[in-house]
C-alpha atoms as a PDB file:
ATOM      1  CA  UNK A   1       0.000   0.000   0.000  1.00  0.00           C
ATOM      2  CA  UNK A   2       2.783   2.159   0.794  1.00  0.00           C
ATOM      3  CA  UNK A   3       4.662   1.711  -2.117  1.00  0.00           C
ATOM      4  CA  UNK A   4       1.586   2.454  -4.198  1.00  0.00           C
ATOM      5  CA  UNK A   5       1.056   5.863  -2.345  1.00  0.00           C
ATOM      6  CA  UNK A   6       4.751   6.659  -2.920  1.00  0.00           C
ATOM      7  CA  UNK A   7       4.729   5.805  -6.595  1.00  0.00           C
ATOM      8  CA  UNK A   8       1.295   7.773  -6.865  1.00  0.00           C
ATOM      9  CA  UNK A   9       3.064  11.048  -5.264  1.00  0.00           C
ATOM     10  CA  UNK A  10       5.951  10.747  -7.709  1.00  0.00           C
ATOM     11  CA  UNK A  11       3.716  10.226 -10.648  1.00  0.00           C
ATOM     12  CA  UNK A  12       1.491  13.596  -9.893  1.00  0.00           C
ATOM     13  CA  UNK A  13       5.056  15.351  -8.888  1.00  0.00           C
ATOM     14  CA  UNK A  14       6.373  14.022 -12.359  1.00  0.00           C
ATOM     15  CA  UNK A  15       3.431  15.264 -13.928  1.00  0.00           C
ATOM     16  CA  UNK A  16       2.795  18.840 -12.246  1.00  0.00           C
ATOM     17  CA  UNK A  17       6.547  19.080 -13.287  1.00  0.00           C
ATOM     18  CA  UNK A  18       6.249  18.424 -16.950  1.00  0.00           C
ATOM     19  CA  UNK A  19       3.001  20.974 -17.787  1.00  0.00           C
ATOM     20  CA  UNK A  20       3.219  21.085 -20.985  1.00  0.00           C
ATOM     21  CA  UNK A  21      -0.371  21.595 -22.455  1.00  0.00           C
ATOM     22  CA  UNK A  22      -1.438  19.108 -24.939  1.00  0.00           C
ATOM     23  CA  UNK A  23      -0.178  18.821 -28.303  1.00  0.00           C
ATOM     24  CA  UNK A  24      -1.004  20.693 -31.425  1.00  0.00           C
ATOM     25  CA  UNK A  25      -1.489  19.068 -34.882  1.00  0.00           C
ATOM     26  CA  UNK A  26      -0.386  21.240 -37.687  1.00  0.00           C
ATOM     27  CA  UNK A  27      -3.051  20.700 -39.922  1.00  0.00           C
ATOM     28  CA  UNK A  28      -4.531  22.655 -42.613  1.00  0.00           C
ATOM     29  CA  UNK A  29      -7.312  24.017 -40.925  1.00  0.00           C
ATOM     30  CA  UNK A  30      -4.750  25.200 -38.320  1.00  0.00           C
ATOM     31  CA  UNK A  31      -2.901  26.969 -40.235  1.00  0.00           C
ATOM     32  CA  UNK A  32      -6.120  28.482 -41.969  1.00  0.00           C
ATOM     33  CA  UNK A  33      -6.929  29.838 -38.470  1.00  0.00           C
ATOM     34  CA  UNK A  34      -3.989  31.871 -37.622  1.00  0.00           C
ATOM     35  CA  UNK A  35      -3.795  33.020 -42.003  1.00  0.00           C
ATOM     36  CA  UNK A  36      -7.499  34.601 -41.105  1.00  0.00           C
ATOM     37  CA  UNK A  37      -5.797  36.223 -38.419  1.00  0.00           C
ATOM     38  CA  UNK A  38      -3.372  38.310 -39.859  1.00  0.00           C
ATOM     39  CA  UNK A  39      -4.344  41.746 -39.855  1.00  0.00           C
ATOM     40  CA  UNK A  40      -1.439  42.962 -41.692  1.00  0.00           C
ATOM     41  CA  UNK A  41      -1.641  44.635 -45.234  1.00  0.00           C
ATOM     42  CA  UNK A  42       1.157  44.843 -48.292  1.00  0.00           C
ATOM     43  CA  UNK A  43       2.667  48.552 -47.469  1.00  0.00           C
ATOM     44  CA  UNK A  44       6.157  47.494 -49.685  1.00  0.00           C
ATOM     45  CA  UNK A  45       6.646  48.146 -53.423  1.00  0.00           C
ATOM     46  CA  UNK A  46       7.796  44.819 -54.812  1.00  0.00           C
ATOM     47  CA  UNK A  47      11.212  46.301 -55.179  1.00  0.00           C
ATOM     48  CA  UNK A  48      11.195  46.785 -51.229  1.00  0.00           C
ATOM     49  CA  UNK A  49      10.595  43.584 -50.274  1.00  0.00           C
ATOM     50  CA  UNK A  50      12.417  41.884 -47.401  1.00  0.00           C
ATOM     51  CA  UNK A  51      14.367  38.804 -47.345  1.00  0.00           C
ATOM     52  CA  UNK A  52      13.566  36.962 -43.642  1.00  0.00           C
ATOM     53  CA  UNK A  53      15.064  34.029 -42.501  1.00  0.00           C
ATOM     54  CA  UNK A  54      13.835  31.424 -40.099  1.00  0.00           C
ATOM     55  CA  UNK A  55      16.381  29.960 -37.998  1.00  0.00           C
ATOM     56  CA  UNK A  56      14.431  26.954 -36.479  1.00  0.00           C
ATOM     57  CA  UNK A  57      17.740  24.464 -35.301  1.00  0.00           C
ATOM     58  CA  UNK A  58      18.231  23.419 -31.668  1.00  0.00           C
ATOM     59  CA  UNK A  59      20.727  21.326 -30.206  1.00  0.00           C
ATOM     60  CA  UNK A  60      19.736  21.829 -26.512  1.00  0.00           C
ATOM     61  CA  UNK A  61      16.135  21.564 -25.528  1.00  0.00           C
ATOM     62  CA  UNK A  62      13.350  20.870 -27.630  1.00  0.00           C
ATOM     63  CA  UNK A  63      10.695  23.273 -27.271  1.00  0.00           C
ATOM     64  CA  UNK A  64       7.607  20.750 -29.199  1.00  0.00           C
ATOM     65  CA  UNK A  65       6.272  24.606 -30.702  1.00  0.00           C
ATOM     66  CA  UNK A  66       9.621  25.052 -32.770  1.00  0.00           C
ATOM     67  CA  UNK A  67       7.498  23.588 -35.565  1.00  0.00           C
ATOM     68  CA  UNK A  68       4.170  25.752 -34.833  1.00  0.00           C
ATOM     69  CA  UNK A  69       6.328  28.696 -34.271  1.00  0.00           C
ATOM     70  CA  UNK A  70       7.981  28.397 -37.343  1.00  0.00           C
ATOM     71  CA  UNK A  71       4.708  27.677 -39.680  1.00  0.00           C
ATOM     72  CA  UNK A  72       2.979  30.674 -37.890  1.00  0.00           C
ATOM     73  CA  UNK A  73       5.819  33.289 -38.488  1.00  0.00           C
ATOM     74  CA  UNK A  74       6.117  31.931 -42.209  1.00  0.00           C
ATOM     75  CA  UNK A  75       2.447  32.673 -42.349  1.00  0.00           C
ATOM     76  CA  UNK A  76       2.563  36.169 -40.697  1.00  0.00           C
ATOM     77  CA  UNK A  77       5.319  37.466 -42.883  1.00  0.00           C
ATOM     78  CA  UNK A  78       3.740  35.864 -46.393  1.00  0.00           C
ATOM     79  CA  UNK A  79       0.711  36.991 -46.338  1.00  0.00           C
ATOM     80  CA  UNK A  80       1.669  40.322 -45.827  1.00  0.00           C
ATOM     81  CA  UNK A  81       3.620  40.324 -48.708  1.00  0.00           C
ATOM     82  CA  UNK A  82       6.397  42.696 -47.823  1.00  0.00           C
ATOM     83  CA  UNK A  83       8.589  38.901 -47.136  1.00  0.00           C
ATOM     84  CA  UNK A  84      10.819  36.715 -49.148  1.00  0.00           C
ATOM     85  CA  UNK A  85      10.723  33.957 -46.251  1.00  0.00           C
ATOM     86  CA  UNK A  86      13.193  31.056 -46.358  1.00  0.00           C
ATOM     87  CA  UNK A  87      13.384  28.407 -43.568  1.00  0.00           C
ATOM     88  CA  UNK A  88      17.097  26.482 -42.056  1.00  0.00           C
ATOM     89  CA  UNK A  89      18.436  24.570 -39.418  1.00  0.00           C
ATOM     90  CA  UNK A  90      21.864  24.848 -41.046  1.00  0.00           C
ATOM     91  CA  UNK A  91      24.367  27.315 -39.545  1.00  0.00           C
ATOM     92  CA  UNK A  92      25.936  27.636 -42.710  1.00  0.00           C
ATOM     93  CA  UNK A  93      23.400  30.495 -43.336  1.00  0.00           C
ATOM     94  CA  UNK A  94      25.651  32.174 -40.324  1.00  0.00           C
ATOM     95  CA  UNK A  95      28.728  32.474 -42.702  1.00  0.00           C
ATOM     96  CA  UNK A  96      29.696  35.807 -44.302  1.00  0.00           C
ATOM     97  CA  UNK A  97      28.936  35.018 -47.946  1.00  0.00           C
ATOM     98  CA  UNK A  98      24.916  34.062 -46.977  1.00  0.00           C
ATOM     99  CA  UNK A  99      24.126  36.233 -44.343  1.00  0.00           C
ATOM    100  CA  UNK A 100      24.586  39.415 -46.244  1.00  0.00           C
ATOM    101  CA  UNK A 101      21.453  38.464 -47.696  1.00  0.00           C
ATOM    102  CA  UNK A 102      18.886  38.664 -44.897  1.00  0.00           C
ATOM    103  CA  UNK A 103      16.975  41.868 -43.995  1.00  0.00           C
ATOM    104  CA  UNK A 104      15.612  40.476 -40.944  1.00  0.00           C
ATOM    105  CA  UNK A 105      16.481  37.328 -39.103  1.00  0.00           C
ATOM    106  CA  UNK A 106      14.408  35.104 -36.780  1.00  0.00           C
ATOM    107  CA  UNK A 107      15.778  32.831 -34.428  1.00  0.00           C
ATOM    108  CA  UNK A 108      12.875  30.401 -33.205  1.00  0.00           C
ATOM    109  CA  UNK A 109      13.300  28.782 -30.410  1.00  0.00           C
ATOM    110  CA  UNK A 110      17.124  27.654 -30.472  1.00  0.00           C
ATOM    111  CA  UNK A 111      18.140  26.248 -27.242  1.00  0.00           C
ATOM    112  CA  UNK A 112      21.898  25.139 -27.121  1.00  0.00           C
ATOM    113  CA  UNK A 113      22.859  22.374 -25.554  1.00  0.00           C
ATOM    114  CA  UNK A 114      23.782  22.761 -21.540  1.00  0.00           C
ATOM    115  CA  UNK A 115      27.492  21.702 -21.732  1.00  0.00           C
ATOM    116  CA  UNK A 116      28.236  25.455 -23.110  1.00  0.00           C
ATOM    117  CA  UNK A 117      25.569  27.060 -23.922  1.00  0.00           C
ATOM    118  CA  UNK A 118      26.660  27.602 -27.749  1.00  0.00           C
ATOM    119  CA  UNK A 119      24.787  26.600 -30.386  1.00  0.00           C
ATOM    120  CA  UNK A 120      27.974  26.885 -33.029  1.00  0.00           C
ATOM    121  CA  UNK A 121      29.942  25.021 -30.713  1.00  0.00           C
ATOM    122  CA  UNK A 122      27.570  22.401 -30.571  1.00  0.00           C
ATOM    123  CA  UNK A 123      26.920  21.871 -33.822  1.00  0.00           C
ATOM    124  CA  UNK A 124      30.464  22.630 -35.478  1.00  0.00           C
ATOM    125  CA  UNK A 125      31.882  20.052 -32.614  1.00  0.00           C
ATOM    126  CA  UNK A 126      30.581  16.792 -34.396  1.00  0.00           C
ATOM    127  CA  UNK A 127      32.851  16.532 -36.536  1.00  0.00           C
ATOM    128  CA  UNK A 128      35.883  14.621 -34.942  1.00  0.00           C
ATOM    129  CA  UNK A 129      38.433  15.862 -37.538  1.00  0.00           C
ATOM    130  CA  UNK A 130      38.583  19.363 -35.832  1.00  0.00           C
ATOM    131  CA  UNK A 131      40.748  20.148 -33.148  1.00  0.00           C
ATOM    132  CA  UNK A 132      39.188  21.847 -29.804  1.00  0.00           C
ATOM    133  CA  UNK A 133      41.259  24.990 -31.073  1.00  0.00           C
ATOM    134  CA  UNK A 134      39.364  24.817 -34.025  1.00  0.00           C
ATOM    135  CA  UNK A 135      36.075  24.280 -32.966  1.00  0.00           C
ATOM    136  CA  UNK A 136      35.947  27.201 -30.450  1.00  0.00           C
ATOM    137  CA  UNK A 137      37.721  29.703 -33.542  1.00  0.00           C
ATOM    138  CA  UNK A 138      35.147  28.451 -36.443  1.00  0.00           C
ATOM    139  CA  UNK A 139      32.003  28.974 -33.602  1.00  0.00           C
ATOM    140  CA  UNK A 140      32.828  32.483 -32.510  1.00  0.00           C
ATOM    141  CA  UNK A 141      33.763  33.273 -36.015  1.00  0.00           C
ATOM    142  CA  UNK A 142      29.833  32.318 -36.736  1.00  0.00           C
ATOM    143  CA  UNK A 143      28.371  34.169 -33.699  1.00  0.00           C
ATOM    144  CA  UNK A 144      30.954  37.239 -34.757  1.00  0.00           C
ATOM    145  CA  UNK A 145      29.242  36.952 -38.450  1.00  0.00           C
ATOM    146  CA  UNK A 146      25.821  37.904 -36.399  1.00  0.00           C
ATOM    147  CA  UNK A 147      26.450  40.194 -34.366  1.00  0.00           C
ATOM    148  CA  UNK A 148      28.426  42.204 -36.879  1.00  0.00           C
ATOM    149  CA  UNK A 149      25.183  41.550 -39.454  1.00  0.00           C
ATOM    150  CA  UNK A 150      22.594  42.901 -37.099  1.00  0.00           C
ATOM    151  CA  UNK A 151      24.807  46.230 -36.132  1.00  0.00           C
ATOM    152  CA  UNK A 152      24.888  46.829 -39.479  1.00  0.00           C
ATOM    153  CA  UNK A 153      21.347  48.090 -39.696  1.00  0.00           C
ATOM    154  CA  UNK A 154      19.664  45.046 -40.131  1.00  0.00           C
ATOM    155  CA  UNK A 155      16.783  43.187 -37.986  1.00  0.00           C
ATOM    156  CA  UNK A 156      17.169  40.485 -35.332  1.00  0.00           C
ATOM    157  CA  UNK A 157      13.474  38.431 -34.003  1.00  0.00           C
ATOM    158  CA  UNK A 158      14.725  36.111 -30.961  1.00  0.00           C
ATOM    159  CA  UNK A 159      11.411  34.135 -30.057  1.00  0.00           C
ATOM    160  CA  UNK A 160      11.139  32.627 -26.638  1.00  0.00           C
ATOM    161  CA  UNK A 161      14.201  30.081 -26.020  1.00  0.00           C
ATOM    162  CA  UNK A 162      16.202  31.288 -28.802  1.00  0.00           C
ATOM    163  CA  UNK A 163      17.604  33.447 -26.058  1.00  0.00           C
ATOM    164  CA  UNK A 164      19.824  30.673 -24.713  1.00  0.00           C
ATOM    165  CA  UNK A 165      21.259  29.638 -27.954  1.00  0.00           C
ATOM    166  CA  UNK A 166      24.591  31.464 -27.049  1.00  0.00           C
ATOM    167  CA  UNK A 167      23.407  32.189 -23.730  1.00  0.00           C
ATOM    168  CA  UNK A 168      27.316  32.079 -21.971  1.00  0.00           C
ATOM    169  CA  UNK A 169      28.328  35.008 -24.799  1.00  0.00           C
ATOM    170  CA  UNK A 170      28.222  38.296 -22.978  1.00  0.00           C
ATOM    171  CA  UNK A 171      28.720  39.656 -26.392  1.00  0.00           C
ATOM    172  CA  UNK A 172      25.052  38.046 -27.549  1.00  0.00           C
ATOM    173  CA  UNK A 173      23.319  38.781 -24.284  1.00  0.00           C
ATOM    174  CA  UNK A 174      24.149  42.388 -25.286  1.00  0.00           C
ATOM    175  CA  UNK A 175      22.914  42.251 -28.629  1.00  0.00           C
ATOM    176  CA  UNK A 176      19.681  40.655 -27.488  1.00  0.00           C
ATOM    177  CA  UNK A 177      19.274  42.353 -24.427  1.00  0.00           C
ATOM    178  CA  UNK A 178      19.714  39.794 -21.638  1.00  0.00           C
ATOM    179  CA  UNK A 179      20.632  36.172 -20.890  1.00  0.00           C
ATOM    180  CA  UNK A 180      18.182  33.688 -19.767  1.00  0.00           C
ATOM    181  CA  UNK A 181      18.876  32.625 -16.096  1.00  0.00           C
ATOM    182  CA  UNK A 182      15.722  30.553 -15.113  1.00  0.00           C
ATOM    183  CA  UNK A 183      12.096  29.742 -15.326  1.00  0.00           C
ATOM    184  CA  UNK A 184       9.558  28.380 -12.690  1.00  0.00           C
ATOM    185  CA  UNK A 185       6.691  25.886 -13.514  1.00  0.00           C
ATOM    186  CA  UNK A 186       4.345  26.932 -16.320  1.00  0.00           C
ATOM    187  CA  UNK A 187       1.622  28.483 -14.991  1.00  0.00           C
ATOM    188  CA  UNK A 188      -1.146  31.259 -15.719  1.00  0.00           C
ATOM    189  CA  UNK A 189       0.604  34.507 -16.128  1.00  0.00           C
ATOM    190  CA  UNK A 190      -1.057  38.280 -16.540  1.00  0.00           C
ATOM    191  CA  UNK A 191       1.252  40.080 -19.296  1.00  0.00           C
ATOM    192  CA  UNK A 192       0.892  43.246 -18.984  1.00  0.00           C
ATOM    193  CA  UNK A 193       1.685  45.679 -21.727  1.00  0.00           C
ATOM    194  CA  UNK A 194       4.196  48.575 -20.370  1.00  0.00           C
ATOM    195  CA  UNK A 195       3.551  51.521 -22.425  1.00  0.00           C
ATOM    196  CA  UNK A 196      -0.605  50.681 -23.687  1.00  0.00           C
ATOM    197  CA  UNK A 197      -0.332  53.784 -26.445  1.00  0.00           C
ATOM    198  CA  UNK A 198       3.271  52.140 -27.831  1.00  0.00           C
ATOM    199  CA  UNK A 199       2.721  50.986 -31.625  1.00  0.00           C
ATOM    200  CA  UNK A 200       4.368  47.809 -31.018  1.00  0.00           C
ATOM    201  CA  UNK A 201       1.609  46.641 -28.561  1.00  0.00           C
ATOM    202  CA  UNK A 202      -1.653  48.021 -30.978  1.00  0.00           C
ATOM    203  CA  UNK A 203      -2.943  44.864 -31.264  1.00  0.00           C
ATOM    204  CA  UNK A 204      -3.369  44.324 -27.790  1.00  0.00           C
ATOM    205  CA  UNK A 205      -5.559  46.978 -27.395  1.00  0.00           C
ATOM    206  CA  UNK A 206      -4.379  48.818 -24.662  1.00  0.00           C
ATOM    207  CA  UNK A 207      -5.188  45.376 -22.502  1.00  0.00           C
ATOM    208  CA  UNK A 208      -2.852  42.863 -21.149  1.00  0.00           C
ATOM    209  CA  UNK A 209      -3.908  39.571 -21.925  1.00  0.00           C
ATOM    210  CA  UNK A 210      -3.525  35.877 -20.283  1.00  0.00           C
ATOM    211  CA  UNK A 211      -1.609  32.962 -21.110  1.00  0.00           C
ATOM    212  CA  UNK A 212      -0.067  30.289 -20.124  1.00  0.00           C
ATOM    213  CA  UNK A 213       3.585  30.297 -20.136  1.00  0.00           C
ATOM    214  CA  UNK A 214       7.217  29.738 -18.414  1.00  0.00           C
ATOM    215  CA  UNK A 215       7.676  32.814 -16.525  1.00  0.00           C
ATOM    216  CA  UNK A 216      11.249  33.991 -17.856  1.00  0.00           C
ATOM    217  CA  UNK A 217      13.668  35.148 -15.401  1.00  0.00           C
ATOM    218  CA  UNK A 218      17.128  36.903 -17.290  1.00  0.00           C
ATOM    219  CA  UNK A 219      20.788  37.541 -16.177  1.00  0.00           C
ATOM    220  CA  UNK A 220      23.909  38.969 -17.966  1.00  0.00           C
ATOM    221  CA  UNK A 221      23.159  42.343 -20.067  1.00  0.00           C
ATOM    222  CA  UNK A 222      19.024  42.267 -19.371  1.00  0.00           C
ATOM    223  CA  UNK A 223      20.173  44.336 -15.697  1.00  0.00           C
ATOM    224  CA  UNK A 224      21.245  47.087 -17.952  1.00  0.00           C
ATOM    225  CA  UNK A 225      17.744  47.698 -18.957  1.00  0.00           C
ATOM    226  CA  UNK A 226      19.349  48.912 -22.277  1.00  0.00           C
ATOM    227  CA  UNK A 227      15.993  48.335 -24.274  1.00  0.00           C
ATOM    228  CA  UNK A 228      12.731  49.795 -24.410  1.00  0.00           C
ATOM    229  CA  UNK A 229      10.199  47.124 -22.463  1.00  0.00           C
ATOM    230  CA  UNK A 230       6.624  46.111 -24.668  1.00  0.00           C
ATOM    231  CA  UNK A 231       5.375  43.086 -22.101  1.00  0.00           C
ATOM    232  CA  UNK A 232       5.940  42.517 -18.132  1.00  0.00           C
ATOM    233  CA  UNK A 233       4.341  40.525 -15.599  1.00  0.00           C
ATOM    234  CA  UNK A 234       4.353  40.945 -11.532  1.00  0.00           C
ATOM    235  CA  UNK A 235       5.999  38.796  -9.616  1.00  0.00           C
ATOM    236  CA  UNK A 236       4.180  38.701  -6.725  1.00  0.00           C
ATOM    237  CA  UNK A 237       1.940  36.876  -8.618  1.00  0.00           C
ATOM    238  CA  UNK A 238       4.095  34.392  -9.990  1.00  0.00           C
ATOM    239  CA  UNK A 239       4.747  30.694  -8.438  1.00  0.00           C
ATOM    240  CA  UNK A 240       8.163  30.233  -7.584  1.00  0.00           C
ATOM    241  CA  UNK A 241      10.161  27.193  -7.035  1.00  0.00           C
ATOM    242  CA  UNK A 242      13.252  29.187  -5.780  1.00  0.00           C
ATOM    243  CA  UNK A 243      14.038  32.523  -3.623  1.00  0.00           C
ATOM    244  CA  UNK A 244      11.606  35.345  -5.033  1.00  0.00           C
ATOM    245  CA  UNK A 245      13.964  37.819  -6.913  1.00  0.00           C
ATOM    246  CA  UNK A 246      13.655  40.911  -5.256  1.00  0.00           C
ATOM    247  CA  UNK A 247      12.743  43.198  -8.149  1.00  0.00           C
ATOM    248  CA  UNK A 248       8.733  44.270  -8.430  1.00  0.00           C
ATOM    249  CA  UNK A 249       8.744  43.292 -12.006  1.00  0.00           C
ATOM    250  CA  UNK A 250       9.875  40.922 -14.829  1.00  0.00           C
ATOM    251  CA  UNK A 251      10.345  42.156 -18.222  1.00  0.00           C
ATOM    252  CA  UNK A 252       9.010  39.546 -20.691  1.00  0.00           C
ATOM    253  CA  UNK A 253       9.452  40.976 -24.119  1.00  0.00           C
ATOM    254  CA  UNK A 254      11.506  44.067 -25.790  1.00  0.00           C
ATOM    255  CA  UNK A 255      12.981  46.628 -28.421  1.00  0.00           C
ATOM    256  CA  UNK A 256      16.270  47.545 -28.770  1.00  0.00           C
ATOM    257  CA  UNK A 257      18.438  49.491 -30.824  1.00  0.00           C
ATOM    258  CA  UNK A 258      21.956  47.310 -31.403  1.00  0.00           C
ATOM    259  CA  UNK A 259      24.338  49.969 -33.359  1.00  0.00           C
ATOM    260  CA  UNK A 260      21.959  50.588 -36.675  1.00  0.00           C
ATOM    261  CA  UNK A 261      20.163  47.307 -35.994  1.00  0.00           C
ATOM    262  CA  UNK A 262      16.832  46.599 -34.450  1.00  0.00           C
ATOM    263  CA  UNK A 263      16.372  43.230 -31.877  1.00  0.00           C
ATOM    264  CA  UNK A 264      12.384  42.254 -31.200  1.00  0.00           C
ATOM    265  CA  UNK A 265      12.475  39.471 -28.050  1.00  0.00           C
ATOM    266  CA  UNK A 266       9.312  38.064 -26.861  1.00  0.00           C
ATOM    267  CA  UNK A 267       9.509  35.355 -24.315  1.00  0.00           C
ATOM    268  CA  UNK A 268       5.215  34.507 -25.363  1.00  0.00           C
ATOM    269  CA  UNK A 269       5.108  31.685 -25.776  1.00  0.00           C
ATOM    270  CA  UNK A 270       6.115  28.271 -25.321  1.00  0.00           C
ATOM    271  CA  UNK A 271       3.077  26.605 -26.361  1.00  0.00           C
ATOM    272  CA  UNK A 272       1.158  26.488 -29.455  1.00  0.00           C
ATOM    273  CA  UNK A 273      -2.022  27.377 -27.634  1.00  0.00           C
ATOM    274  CA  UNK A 274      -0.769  30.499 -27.325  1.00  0.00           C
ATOM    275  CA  UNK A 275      -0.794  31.389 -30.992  1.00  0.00           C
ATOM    276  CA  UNK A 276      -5.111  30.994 -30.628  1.00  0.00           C
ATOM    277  CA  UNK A 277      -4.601  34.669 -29.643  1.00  0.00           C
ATOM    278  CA  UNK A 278      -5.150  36.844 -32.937  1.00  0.00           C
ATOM    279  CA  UNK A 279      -3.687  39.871 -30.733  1.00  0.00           C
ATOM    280  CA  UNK A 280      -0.551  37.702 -29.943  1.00  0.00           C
ATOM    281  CA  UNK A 281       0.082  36.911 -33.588  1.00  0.00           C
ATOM    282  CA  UNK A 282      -0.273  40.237 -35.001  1.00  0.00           C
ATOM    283  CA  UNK A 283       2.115  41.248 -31.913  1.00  0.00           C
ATOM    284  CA  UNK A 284       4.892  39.200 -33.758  1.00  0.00           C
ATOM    285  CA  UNK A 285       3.572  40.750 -37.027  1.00  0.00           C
ATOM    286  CA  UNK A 286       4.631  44.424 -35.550  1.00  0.00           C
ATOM    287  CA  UNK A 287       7.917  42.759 -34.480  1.00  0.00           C
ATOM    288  CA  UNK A 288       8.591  41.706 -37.743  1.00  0.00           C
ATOM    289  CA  UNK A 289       8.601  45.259 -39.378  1.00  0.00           C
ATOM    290  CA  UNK A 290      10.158  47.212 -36.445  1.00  0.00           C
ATOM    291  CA  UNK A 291      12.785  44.430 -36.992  1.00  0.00           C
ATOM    292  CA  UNK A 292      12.461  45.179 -40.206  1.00  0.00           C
ATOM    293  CA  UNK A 293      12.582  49.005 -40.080  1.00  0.00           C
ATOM    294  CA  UNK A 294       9.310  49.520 -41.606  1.00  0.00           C
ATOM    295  CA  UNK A 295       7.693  50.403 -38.124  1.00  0.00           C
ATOM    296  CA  UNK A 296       8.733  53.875 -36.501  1.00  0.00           C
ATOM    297  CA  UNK A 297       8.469  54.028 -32.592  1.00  0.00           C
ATOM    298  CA  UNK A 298      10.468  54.800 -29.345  1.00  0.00           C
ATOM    299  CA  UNK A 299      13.030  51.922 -28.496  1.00  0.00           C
ATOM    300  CA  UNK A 300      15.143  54.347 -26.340  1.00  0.00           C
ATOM    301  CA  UNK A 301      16.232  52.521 -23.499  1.00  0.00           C
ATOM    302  CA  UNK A 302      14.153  52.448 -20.392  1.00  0.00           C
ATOM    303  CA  UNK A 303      15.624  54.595 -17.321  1.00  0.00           C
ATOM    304  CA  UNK A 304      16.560  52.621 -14.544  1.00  0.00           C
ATOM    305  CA  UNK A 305      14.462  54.868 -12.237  1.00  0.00           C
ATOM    306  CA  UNK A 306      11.106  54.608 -13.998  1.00  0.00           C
ATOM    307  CA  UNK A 307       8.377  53.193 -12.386  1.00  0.00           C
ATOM    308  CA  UNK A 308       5.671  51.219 -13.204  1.00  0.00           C
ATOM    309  CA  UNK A 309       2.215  51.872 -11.148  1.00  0.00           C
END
């Protein structure tokens, strides 16, 4: 009887621990539903058009919405038609001769693996001919190759977990505007929006909206608060499984400036439920052309001292 009890405990522990909501098949019809959603309209002559790629590799963690991210972003930015889309999971795309070709970049989901936190490491380290010398040199060559592309005045999307994928390089967290450090159980979380009349948050309404979610925490460059904030949540209303961080409130999603580039990073979501939110989608459509530099708006950097009521 005991033993029956104890195995029951661990089973609804093991459970209450894995959360994720039930899966979503990509199926026509689905992908009908968030197409009707799409509020945005062609604004781009033809000869204005720009070239997006989405990045959809991972080598850490598998987020299961990679796939439902990916479809939903290619739909957002098509039917627009201001997008040449084109999808990869190969980080050849990262070398100098194709890169120069992307407008905008998204990076969906790409967790690296928790050895070093560095997706080009990861990758580039399977094959067994290179030395360690030459593994480390060809990876931040690749990382170098982005960061230089985005300062150049082009667009950066990072999409929930793609945070981590070089989540040890102080050099990324500053491009992207923080490091993740850790995330509680999923659980219901009240985004709030943290500017209501800001142009990247119109679809919303001037509301906050519901979801369910990891609650991001962030580490590294996000303590600068070099970025002007779009989403937050409280966090005295967030479950924790560790020591509350002392801070009021938790910045979930961003603009920043990175020398002529623009960085979008919205933590929403890491479910596919999430996208049944037309106000969410069209969120990531306004992304895309800020990224893009087709969307004109503050993305000053908050000031340390500003407070939120």
């Amino acid at each position: 009887m005991k033993i029956g009890l104890i195995f029951l405990s661990l089973l609804i522990t093991f459970n209450s621990y894995s959360q994720n909501l039930p899966k979503v098949e990509i199926t026509q019809s689905w992908l009908n539903k968030i197409e009707a959603m799409v509020e945005g309209k062609k604004s781009l002559a033809p000869s204005k058009k720009k070239n997006l790629l989405i990045f959809s590799l991972h080598t850490g963690y598998n987020h299961w919405t990679i796939p439902h991210t990916e479809e939903a972003i290619k739909i957002i930015a098509l039917k627009t038609g201001d997008f040449n889309v084109e999808v990869s999971k190969d980080i050849s795309v990262f070398e100098k001769k194709n890169i120069s070709k992307y407008d905008v970049i998204v990076l969906n989901n790409n967790c690296s693996d928790r050895e070093r936190r560095d997706m080009f490491w990861d990758v580039i380290n399977e094959n067994k001919l290179l030395e360690e010398e030459q593994v480390i040199d060809k990876a931040k060559k690749l990382e170098k190759n982005l960061l230089k592309h985005i300062k150049r005045g082009n667009g950066l999307v990072v999409l929930h977990g793609a945070i981590v994928m070089q989540n040890n390089s102080l050099d990324f967290s500053e491009m992207v505007g923080g490091s993740f450090d850790f995330h509680p159980l999923q659980q219901e979380i009240n985004v709030k929006l943290f500017d209501p009349k800001h142009p990247l948050v119109s679809s919303f309404e001037g509301k906050g909206f519901t979801h369910y979610d990891e609650p991001y925490f962030f580490k590294n460059a996000y303590f600068n608060y070099n970025f002007r904030p779009l989403l937050y949540m409280n966090l005295d209303q967030i479950k924790m499984t560790r020591d509350r961080p002392k801070d009021n409130i938790n910045f979930i999603s961003w603009i920043k400036r990175y020398g002529r580039g623009r960085v979008f990073y919205s933590s929403p979501s890491h479910n596919a439920q999430s996208m049944d939110n037309p106000k969410l989608v069209n969120f990531f459509l306004n992304g895309l052309y800020y990224a893009a530099g087709e969307l004109s708006c503050d993305d000053s950097p908050i000031l340390v001292n500003e407070l939120i009521d």
